[in-house]
Structures are given as C-alpha cells and as structure tokens.
C-alpha atoms as a PDB file:
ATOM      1  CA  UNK A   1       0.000   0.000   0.000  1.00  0.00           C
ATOM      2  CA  UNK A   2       2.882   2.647   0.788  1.00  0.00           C
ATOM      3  CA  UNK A   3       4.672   1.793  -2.926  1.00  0.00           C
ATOM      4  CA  UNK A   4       1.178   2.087  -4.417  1.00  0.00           C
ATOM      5  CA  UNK A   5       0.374   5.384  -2.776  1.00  0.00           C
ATOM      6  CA  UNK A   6       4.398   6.620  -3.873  1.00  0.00           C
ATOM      7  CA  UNK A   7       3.277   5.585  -7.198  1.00  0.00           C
ATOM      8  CA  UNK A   8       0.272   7.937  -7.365  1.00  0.00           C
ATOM      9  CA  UNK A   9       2.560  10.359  -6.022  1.00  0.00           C
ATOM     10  CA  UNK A  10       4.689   9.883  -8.962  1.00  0.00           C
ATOM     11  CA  UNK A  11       1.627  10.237 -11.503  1.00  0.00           C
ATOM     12  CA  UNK A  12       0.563  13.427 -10.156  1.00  0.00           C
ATOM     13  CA  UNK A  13       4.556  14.847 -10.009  1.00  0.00           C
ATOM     14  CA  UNK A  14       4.126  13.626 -13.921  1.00  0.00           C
ATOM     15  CA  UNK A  15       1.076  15.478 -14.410  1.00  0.00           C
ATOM     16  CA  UNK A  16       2.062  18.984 -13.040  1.00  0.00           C
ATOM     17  CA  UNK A  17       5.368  18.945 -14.541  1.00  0.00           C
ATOM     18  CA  UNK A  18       3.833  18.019 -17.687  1.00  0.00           C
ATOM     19  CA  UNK A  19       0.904  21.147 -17.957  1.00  0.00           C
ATOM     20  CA  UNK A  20       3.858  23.223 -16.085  1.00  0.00           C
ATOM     21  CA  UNK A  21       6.191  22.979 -18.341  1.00  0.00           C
ATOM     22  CA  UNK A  22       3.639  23.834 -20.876  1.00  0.00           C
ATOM     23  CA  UNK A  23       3.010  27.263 -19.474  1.00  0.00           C
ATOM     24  CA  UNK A  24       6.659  27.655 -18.322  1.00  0.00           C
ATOM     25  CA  UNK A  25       7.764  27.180 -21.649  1.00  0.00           C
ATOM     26  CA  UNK A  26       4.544  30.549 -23.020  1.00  0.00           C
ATOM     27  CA  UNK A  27       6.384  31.932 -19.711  1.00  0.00           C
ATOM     28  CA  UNK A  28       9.988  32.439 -20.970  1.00  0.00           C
ATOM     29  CA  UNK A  29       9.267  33.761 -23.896  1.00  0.00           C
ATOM     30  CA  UNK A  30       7.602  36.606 -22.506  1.00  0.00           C
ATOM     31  CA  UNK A  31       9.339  37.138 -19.075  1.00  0.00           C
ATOM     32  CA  UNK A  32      12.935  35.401 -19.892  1.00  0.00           C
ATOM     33  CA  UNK A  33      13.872  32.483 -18.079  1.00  0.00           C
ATOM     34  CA  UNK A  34      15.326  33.938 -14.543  1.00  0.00           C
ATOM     35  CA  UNK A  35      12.293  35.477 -14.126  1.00  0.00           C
ATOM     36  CA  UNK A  36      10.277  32.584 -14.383  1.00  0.00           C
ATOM     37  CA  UNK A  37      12.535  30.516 -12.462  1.00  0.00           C
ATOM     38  CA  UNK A  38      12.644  33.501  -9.389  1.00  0.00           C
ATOM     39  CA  UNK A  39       9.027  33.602  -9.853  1.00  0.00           C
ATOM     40  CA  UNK A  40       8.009  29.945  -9.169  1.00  0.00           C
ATOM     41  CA  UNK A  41      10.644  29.280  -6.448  1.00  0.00           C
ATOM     42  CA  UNK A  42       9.597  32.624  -4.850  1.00  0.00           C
ATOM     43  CA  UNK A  43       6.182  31.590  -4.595  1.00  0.00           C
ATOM     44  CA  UNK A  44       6.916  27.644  -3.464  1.00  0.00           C
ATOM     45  CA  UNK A  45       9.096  29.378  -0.345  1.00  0.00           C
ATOM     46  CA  UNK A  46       6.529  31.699   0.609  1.00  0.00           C
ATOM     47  CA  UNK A  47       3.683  28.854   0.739  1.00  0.00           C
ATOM     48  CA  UNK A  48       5.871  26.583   2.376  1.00  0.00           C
ATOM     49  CA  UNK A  49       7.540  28.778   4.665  1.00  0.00           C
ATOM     50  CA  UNK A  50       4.771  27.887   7.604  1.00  0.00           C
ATOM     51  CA  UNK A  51       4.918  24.487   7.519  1.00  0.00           C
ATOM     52  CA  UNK A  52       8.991  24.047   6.923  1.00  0.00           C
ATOM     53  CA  UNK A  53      10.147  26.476   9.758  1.00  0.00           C
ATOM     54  CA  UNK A  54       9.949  23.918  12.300  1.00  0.00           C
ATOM     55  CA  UNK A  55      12.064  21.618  10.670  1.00  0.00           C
ATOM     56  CA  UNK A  56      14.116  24.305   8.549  1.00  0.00           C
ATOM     57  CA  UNK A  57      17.378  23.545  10.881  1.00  0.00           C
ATOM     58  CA  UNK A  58      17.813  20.102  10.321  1.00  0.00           C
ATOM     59  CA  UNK A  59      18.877  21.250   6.704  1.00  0.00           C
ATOM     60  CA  UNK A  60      21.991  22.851   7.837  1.00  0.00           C
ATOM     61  CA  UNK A  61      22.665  20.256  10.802  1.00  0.00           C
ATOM     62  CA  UNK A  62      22.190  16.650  10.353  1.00  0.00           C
ATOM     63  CA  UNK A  63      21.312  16.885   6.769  1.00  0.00           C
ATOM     64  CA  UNK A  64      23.543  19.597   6.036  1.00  0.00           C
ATOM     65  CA  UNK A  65      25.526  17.764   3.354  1.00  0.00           C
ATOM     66  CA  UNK A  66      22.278  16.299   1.786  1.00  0.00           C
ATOM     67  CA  UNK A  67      20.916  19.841   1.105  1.00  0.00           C
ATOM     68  CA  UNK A  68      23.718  21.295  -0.073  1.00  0.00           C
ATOM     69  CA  UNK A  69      24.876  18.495  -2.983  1.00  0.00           C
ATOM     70  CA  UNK A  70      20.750  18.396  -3.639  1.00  0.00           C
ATOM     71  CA  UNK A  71      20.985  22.028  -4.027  1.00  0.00           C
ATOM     72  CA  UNK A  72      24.242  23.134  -6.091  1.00  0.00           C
ATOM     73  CA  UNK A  73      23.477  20.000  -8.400  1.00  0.00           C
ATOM     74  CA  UNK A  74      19.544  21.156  -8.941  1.00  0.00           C
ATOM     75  CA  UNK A  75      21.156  24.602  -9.406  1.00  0.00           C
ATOM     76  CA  UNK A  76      23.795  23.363 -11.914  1.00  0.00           C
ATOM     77  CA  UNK A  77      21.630  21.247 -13.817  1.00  0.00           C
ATOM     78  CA  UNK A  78      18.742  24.350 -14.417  1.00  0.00           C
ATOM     79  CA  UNK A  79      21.592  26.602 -15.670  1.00  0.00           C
ATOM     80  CA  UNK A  80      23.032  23.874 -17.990  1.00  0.00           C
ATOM     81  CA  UNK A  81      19.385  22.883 -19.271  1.00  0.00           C
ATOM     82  CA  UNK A  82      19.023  26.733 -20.345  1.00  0.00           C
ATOM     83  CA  UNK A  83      22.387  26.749 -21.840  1.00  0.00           C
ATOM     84  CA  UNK A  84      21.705  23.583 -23.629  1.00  0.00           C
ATOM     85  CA  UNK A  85      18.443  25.084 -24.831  1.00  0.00           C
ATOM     86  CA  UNK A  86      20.243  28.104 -25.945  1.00  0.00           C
ATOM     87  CA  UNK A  87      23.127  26.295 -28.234  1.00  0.00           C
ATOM     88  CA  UNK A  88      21.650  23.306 -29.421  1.00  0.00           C
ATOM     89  CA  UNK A  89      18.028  22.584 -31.139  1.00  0.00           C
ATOM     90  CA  UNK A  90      15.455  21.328 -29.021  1.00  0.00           C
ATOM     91  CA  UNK A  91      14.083  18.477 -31.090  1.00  0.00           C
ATOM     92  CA  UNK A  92      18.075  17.336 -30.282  1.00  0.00           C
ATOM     93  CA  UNK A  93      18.509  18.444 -26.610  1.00  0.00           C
ATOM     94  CA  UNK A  94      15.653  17.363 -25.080  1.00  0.00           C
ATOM     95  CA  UNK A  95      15.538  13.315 -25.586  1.00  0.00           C
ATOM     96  CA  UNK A  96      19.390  13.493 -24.173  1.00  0.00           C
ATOM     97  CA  UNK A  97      17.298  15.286 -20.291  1.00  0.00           C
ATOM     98  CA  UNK A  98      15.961  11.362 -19.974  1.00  0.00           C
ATOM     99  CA  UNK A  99      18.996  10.218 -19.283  1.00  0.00           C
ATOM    100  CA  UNK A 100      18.627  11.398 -15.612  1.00  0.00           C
ATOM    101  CA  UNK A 101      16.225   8.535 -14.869  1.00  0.00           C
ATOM    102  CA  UNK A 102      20.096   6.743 -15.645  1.00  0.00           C
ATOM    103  CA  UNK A 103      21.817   8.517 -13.618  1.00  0.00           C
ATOM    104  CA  UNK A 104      19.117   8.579 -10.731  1.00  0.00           C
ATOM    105  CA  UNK A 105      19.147   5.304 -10.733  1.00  0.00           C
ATOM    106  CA  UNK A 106      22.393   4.337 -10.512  1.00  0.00           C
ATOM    107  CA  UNK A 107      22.790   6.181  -7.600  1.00  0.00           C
ATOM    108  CA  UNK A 108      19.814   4.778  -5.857  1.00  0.00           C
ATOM    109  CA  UNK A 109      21.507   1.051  -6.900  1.00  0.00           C
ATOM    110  CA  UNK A 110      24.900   1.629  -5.251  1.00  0.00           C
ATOM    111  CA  UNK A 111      24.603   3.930  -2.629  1.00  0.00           C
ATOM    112  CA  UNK A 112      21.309   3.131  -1.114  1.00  0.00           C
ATOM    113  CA  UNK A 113      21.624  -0.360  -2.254  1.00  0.00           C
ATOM    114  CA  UNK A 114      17.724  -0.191  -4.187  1.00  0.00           C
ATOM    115  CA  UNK A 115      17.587  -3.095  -6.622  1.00  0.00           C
ATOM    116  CA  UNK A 116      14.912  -3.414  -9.074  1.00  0.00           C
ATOM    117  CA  UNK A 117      13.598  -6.640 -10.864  1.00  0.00           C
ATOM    118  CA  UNK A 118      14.856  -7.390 -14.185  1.00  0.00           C
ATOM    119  CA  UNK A 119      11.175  -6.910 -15.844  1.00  0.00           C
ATOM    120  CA  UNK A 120      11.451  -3.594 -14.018  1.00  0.00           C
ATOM    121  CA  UNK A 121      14.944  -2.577 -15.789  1.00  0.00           C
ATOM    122  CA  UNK A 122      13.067  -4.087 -19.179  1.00  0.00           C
ATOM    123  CA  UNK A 123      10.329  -1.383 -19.012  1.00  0.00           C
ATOM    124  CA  UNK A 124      12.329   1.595 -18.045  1.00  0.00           C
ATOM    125  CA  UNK A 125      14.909   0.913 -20.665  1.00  0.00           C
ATOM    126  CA  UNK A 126      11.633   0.378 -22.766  1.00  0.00           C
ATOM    127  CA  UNK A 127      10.310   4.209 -21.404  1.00  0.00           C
ATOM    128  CA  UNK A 128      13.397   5.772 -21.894  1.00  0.00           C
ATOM    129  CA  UNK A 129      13.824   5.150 -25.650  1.00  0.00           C
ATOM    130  CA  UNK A 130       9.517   5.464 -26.363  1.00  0.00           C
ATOM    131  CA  UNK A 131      10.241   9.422 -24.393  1.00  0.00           C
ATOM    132  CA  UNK A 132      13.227   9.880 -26.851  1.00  0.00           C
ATOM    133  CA  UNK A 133      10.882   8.633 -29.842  1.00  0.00           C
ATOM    134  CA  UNK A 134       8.445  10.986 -28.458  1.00  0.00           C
ATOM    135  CA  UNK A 135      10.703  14.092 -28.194  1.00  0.00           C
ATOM    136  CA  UNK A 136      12.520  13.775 -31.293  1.00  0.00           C
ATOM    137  CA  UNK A 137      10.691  16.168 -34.265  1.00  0.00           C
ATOM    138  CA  UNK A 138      12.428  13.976 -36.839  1.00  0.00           C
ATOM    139  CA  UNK A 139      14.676  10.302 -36.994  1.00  0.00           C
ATOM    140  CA  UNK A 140      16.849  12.662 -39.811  1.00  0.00           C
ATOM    141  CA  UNK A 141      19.310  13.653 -37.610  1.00  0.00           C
ATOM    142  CA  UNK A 142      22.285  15.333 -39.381  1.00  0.00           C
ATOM    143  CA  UNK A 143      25.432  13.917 -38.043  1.00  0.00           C
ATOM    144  CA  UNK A 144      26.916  17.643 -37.267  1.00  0.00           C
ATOM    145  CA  UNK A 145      23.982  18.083 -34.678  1.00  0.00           C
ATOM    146  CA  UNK A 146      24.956  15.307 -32.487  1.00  0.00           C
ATOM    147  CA  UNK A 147      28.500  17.246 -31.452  1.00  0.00           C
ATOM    148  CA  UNK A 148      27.546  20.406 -31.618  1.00  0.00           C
ATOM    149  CA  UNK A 149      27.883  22.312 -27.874  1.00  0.00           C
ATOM    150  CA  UNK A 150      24.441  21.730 -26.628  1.00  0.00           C
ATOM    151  CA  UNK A 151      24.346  18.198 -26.917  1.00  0.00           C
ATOM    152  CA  UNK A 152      27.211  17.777 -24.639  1.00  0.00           C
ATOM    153  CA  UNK A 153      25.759  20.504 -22.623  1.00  0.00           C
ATOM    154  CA  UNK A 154      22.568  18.464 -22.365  1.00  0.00           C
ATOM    155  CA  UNK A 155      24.250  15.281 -21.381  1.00  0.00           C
ATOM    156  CA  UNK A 156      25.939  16.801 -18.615  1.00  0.00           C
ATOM    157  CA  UNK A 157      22.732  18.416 -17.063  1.00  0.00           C
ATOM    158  CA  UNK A 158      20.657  15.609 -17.353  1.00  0.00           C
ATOM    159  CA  UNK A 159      23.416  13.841 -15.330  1.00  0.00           C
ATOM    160  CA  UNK A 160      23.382  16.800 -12.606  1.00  0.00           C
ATOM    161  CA  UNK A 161      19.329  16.411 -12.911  1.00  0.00           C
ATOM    162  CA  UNK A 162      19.948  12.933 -12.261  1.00  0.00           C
ATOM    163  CA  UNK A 163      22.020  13.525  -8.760  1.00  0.00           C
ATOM    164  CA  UNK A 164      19.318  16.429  -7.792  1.00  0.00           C
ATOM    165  CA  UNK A 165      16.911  13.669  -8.308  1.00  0.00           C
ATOM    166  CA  UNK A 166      18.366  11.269  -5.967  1.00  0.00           C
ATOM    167  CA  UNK A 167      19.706  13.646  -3.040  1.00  0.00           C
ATOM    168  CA  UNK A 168      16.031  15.441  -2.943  1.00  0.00           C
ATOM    169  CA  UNK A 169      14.980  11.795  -2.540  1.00  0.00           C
ATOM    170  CA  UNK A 170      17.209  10.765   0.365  1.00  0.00           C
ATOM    171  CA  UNK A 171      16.689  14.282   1.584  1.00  0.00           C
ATOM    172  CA  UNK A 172      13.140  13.696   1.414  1.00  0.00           C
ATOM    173  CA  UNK A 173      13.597  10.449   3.647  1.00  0.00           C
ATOM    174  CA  UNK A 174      15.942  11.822   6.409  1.00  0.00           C
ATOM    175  CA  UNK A 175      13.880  14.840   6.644  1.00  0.00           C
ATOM    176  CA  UNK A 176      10.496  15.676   4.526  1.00  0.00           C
ATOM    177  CA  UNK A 177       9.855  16.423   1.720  1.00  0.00           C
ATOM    178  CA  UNK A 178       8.189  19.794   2.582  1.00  0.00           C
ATOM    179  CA  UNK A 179      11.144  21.195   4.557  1.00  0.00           C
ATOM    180  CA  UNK A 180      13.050  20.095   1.383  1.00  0.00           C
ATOM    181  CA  UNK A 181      11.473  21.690  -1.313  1.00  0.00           C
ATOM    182  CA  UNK A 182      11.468  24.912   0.854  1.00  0.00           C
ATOM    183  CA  UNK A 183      14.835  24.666   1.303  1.00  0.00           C
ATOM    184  CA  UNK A 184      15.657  23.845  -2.818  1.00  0.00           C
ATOM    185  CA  UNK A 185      13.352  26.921  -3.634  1.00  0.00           C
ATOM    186  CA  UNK A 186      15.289  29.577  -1.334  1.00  0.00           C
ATOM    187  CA  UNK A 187      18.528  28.328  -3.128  1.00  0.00           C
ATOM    188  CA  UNK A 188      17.247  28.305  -6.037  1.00  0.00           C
ATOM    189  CA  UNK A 189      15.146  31.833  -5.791  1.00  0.00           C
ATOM    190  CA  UNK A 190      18.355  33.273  -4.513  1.00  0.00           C
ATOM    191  CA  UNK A 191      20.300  31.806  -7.270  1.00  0.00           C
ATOM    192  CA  UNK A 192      18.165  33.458 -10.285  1.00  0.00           C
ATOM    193  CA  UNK A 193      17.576  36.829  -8.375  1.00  0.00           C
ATOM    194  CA  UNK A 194      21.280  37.296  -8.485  1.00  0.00           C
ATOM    195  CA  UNK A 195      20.669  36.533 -12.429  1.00  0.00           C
ATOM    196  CA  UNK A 196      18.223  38.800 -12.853  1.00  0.00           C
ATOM    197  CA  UNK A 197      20.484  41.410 -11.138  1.00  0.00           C
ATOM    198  CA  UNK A 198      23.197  40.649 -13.266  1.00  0.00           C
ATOM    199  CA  UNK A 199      20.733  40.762 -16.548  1.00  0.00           C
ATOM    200  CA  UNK A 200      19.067  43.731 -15.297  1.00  0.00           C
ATOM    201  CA  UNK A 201      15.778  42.373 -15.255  1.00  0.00           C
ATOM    202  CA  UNK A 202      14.628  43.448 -11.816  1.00  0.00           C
ATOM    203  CA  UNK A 203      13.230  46.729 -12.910  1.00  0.00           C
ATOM    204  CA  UNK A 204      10.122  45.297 -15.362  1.00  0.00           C
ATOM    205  CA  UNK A 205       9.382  42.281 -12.979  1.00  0.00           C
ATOM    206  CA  UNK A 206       6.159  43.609 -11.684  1.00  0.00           C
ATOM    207  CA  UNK A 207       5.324  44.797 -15.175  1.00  0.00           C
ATOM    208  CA  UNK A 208       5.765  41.474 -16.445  1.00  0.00           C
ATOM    209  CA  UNK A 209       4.082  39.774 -13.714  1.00  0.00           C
ATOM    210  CA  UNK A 210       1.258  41.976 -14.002  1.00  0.00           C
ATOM    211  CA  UNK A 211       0.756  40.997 -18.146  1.00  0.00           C
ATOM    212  CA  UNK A 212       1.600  37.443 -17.994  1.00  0.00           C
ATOM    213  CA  UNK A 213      -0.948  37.044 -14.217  1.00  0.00           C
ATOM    214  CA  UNK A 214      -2.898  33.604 -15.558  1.00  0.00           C
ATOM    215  CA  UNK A 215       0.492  31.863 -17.026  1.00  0.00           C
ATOM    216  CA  UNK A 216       2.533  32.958 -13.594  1.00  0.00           C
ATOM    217  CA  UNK A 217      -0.454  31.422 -11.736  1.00  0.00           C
ATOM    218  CA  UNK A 218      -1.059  28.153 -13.594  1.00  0.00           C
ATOM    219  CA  UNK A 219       2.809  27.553 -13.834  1.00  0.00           C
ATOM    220  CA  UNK A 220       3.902  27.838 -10.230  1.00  0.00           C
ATOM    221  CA  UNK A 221       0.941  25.954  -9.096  1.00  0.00           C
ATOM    222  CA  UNK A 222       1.525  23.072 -11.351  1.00  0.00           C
ATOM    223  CA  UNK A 223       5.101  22.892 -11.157  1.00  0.00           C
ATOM    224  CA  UNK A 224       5.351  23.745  -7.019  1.00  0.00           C
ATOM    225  CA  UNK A 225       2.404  20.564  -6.666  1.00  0.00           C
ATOM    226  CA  UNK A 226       4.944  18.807  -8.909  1.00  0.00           C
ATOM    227  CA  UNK A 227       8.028  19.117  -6.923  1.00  0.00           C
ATOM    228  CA  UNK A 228       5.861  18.452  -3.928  1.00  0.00           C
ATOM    229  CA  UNK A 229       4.690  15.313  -4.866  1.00  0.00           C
ATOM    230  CA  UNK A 230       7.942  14.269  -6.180  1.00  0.00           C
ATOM    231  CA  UNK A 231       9.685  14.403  -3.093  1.00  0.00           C
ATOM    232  CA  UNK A 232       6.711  12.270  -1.473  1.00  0.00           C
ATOM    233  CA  UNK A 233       6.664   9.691  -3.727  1.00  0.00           C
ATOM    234  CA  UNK A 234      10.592   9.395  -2.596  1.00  0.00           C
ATOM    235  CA  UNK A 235       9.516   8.382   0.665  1.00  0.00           C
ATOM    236  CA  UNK A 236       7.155   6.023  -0.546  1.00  0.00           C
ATOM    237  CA  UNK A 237       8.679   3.928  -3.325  1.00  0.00           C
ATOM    238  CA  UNK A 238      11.751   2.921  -4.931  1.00  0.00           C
ATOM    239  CA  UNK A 239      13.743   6.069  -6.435  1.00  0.00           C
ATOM    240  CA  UNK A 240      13.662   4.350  -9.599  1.00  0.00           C
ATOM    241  CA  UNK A 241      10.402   3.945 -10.385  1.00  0.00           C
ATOM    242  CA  UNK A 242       9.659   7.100  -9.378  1.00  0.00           C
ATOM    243  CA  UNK A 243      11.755   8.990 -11.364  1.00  0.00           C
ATOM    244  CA  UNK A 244      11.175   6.507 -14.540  1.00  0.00           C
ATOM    245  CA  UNK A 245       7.263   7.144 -13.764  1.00  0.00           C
ATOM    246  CA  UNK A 246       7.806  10.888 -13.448  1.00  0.00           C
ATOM    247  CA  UNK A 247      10.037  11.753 -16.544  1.00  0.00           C
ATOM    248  CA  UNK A 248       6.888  10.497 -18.381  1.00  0.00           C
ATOM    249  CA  UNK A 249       5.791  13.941 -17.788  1.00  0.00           C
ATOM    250  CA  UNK A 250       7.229  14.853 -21.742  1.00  0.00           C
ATOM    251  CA  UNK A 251       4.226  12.782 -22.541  1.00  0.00           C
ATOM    252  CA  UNK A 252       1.673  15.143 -21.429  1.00  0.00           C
ATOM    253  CA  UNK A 253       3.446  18.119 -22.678  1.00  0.00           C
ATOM    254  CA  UNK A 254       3.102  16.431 -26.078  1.00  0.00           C
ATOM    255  CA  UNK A 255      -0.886  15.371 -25.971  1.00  0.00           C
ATOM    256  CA  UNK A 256      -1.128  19.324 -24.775  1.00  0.00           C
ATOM    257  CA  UNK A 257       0.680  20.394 -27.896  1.00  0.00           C
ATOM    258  CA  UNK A 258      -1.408  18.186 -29.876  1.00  0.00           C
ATOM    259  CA  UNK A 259      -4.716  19.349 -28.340  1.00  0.00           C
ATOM    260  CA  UNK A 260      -4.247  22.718 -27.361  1.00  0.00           C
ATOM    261  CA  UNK A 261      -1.562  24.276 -30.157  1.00  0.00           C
ATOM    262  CA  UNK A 262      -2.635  21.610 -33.041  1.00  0.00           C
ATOM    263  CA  UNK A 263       0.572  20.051 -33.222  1.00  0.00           C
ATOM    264  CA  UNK A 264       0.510  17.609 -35.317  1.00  0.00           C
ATOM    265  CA  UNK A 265       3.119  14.229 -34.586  1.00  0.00           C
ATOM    266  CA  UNK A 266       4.659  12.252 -36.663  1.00  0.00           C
ATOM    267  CA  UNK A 267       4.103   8.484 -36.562  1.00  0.00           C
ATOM    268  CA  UNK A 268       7.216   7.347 -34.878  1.00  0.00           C
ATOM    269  CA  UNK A 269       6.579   9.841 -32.237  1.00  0.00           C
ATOM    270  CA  UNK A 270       2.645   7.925 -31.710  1.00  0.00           C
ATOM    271  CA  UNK A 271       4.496   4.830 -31.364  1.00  0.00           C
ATOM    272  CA  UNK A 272       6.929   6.332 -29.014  1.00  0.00           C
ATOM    273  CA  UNK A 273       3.486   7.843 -27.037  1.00  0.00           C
ATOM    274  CA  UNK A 274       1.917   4.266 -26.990  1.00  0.00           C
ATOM    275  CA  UNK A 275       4.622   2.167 -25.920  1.00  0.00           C
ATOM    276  CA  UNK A 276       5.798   4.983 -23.162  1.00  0.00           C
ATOM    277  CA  UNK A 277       1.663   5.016 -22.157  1.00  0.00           C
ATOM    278  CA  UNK A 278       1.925   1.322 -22.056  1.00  0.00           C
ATOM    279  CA  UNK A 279       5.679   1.097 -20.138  1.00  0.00           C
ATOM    280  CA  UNK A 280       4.947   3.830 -17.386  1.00  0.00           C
ATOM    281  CA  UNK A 281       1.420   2.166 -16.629  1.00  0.00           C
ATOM    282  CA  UNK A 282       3.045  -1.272 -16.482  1.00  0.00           C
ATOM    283  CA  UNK A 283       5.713   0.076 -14.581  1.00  0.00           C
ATOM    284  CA  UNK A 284       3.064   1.678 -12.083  1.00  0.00           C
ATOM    285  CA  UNK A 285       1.026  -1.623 -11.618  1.00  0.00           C
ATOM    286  CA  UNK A 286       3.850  -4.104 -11.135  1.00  0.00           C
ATOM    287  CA  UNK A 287       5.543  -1.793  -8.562  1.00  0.00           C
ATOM    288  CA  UNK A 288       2.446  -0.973  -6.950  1.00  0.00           C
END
C-alpha cells in the first residue's frame, strides 16, 4: 500500500510537470527564463515557509551535506538545461534530459543499495527510448547536430538532474519532503535573483508579472504541486520507479501540444506515445 500510494505520487509529479512545463515554456518567452525561475521558487518558499520552519534547521545540521549536494546539483543542472536550450536545437537536446532517470538510478543502486527486478529494468529501458521517440521532431538527424555544444551541454545536465533527483529523494527520507522543497526553492530563488540582477531584469518584474498574471499562476501551481509530490513519492517507493514514472511527464506536454496548439506528430513519435503510455502504466502496476 505505501509503494502504491508513492506511485500515485509519482503520476501526479508527472502530471504537473507536464501542464507546467507547458506554461513555463509561453512563460519564458515573454518574461525570460530567470524570471520565471525567481518567480516559481519565490512563490513555493513563501507557501511553504509555515509548515517548513519547524524543521528548517535540520537542513543545515544533520542533513547539512544532503541539502547542499541536492541544491548546487539542482542549481547546476537548471543553468546547464538553459544553456543547452540556448546552443543546441530542441528536437536534439531534449531526448538526451531522460537520461537522468540513468543517472538517478544508478545512484539509488549503489549507494542506497535499491535493486529493481529485471522486468522492471526491461520497461524503463523500454520508457526511456519510447520518451526519446516521443521528443525527437524527426529520426533525420544530421550527423553535425549530435557534437555540436548543446548536446554535450545536455548530457551533462541531465546527469546533474539525475544527482538532484536522488539527493532530494534521500533528503526527502531523512527529513520531509516539505522542509526540502522549501529549502531547494530559497537556493534556487536566490540563485536566479542574483541573475536577474546581473541581466538587469529586476526593474520590469512587476510589469511582467502583471501581463503574464494567468500563465505565472497556472505555472507555479503546477510545477510547485509537482516538486511536492515528487519528493513524497521518494519516501514512498523505490527512487527508480519514481523517477522513470515521473520523466513520463514529456508525454503530457506532447498530448497538450497536440490538443491545445494543433501540433501535429509524426508516426514514430505515436508509437513512441503508446509504448511509453503502455511502459509507465506497467511500470506503475507491477511496482504498486
């Protein structure tokens, strides 16, 4: 019953990253992408700030070194995934961000000792090539986009993605998962304002809040519940399977393009949507 309800937990992290990243991504373009991030993390420390006080010192005591790799590798990876986005193509760049299910994983294997069946490895291997099928625009790849600077860019954040992953998942087990998130969003908020100073982007914030209210709103609800939820279904269930289930979230980004923008995908990109439908649901019922 606990693994089932981490399960859920993971569906609903899926979800919310999946419609937030849809408005995050109408939010850059109009804001830039410090000011979203300051935005969202802003707003996740304020709400949480009443029920992670109590608990807010055991960040910088007993899980002092959790916090802090959790936190410069979250931090690292969100820089490098707007750097990739800004060198390479993102048809190219963003089937390399599932490789942080690898790299979560691994961790989870030899540190915390988490093995999964072999059926288990089967379908996440299985997921991770359907969300690649999924994300790429076209199989024509030219070979002078696979070593251009944002691919290795990519790699190397989905790796640091990966690590976030897993130390907001232990954190979430030696502490909570609310004291963590509050913690991750005052590092991160910090992080961008100091961005935004640097950019000069301080001066139209509340302009740009003000035009862009209903994306802000819809964004940092979806993508704070998100977070949330990820770091419960840590506690629950195997970090694995959690992160497999919740990387599926690509998959309602791309059924939103289809319905909402009229995107239309290309048929190795349905196949990639069925068998990832089919994997992460399989996934979910055996591990439940």
């Amino acid at each position: 019953m606990i693994i089932e309800t981490g399960v859920i937990f993971a569906f609903i992290a899926m979800i919310g990253w999946g419609f937030g990243d849809f408005f995050i991504q109408k939010s850059t373009r109009k804001i830039g992408v410090w000011t979203t991030v300051f935005i969202i993390t802003l707003i996740g420390f304020i709400v949480l700030t009443p029920f992670a006080l109590k608990n807010a010192a055991s960040l910088f005591t007993f899980g002092r070194n959790i916090f802090l790799i959790g936190a410069v590798a979250y931090f690292i990876a969100a820089f490098l995934d707007l750097e990739a986005l800004r060198e390479g193509k993102l048809d190219i760049v963003e089937p390399i961000w599932s490789l942080e299910i690898v790299s979560a994983s691994a961790l989870a294997y030899f540190l915390l000792g988490e093995a999964i069946s072999s059926f288990q490895m089967l379908l996440i291997i299985l997921l991770i090539c359907s969300l690649v099928l999924v994300s790429l625009k076209t199989l024509k790849i030219d070979k002078k986009h696979l070593v251009e600077k944002g691919v290795s860019i990519a790699i190397v954040a989905a790796l640091f993605m990966g690590v976030a992953n897993f130390f907001i998942g232990v954190g979430s087990r030696n502490i909570d998962p609310i004291t963590i998130k509050w913690g991750m969003d005052l590092f991160l908020a910090m992080g961008s304002f100091m961005f935004m100073i640097k950019n000069k982007e301080l001066k139209s914030l509340h302009r740009k809040i003000k035009e862009n209210k209903k994306a802000v709103i819809l964004m940092s609800l979806f993508d704070n519940v998100a977070w949330l939820a990820f770091g419960f279904s840590m506690v629950l269930a195997p970090i694995a399977i959690v992160v497999s289930i919740s990387e599926s979230y690509i998959i309602i980004a791309v059924l939103l393009g289809m319905f909402v923008n009229k995107e239309r995908l290309k048929k190795h990109q349905i196949i990639g949507l069925i068998l990832a439908l089919v994997s992460a649901i399989v996934l979910a019922y055996i591990s439940g």
